[in-house]
Protein backbone atom coordinates (compact mmCIF):
# COMPACT_ATOMS: atom_id res chain seq x y z
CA UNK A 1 -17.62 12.53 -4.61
CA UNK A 2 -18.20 8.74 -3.92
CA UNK A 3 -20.87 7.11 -2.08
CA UNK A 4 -19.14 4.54 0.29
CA UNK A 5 -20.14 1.89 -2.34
CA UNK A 6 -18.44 3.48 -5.08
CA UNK A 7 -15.46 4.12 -2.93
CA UNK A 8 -15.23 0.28 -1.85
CA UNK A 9 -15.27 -0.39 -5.67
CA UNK A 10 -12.54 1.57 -6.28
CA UNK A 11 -10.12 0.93 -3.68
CA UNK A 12 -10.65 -2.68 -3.94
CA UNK A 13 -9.87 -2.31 -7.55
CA UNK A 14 -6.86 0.11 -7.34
CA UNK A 15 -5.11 -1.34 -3.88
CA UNK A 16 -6.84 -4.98 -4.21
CA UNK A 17 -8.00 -4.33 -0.83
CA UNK A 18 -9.59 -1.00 1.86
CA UNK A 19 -6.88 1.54 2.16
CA UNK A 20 -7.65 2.29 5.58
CA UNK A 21 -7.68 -1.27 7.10
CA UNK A 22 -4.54 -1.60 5.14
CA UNK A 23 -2.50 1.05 6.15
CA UNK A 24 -3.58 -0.02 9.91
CA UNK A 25 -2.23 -3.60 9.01
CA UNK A 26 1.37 -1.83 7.61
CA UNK A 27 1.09 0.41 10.72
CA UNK A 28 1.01 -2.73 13.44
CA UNK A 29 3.76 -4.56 11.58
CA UNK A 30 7.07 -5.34 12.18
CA UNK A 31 8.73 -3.59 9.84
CA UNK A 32 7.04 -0.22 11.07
CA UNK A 33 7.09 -0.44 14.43
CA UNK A 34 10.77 -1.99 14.32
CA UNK A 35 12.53 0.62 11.78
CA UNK A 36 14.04 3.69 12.65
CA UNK A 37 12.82 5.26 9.20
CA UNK A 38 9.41 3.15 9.18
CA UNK A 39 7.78 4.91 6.67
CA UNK A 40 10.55 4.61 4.29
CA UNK A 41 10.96 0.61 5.12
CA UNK A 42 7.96 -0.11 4.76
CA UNK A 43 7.29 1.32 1.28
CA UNK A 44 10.61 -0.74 0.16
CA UNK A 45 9.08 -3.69 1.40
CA UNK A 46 5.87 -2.62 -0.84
CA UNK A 47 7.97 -2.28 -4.24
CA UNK A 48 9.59 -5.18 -3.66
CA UNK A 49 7.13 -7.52 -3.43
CA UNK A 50 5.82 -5.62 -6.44
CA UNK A 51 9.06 -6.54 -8.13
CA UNK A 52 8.47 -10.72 -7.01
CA UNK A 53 4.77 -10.67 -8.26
CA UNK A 54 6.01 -9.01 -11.52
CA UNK A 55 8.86 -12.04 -12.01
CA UNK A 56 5.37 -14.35 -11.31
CA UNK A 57 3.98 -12.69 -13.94
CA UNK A 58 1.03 -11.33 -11.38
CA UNK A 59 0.42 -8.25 -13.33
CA UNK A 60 -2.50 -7.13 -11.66
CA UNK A 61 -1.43 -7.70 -8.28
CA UNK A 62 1.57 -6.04 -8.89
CA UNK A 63 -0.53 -3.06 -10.33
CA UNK A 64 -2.18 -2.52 -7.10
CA UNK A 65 0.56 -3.27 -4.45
CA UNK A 66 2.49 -0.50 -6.47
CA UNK A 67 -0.54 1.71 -6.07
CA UNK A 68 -0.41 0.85 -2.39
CA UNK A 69 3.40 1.87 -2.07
CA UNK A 70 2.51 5.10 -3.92
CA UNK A 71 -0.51 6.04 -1.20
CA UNK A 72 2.28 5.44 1.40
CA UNK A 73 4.61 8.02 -0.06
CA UNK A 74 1.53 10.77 -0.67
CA UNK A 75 0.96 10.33 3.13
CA UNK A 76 4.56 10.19 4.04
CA UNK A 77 4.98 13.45 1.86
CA UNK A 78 1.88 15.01 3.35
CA UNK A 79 3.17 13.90 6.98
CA UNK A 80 0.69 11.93 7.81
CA UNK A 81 2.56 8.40 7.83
C-alpha cells in the first residue's frame, strides 16, 4: 500500500492530476449533469481529446487523459460512476 505521498506521485504521474478532485470536476460538468447516458459521454469526451493531443503530438498528455477515460469505465463497470 501507498503512503498518501506515494499515492500523489503516482496519480499525478498516471492521470497528470488527483483522481478524486478530478472525477468531482467531470462529475459537476456539463456534459454529466446534461447527458442522459453521462457516464458514457463523458468518457467520449475523454478519448477524444486524447485523440486532439495525439494529432499535437502531446504524447504524454495523451497517455494520462487516456488513463483518466479508462478509471471512468472501471467505475462505470463497477457502478460507481
Amino acid at each position: 500500500m501507498r503512503t498518501p505521498e506515494e499515492q500523489e506521485k503516482f496519480e499525478l504521474a498516471c492521470y497528470g492530476c488527483r483522481i478524486e478532485e478530478f472525477m468531482e470536476s467531470v462529475k459537476e460538468s456539463l456534459d454529466y449533469r446534461d447527458a442522459r447516458r453521462p457516464a458514457e459521454m463523458c468518457i467520449l469526451s475523454q478519448l477524444s481529446d486524447a485523440q486532439e493531443e495525439i494529432r499535437l503530438g502531446l504524447e504524454e498528455r495523451a497517455c494520462q487523459t487516456i488513463n483518466r477515460a479508462k478509471h471512468m469505465i472501471k467505475l462505470a463497470l463497477e457502478g460507481k460512476f
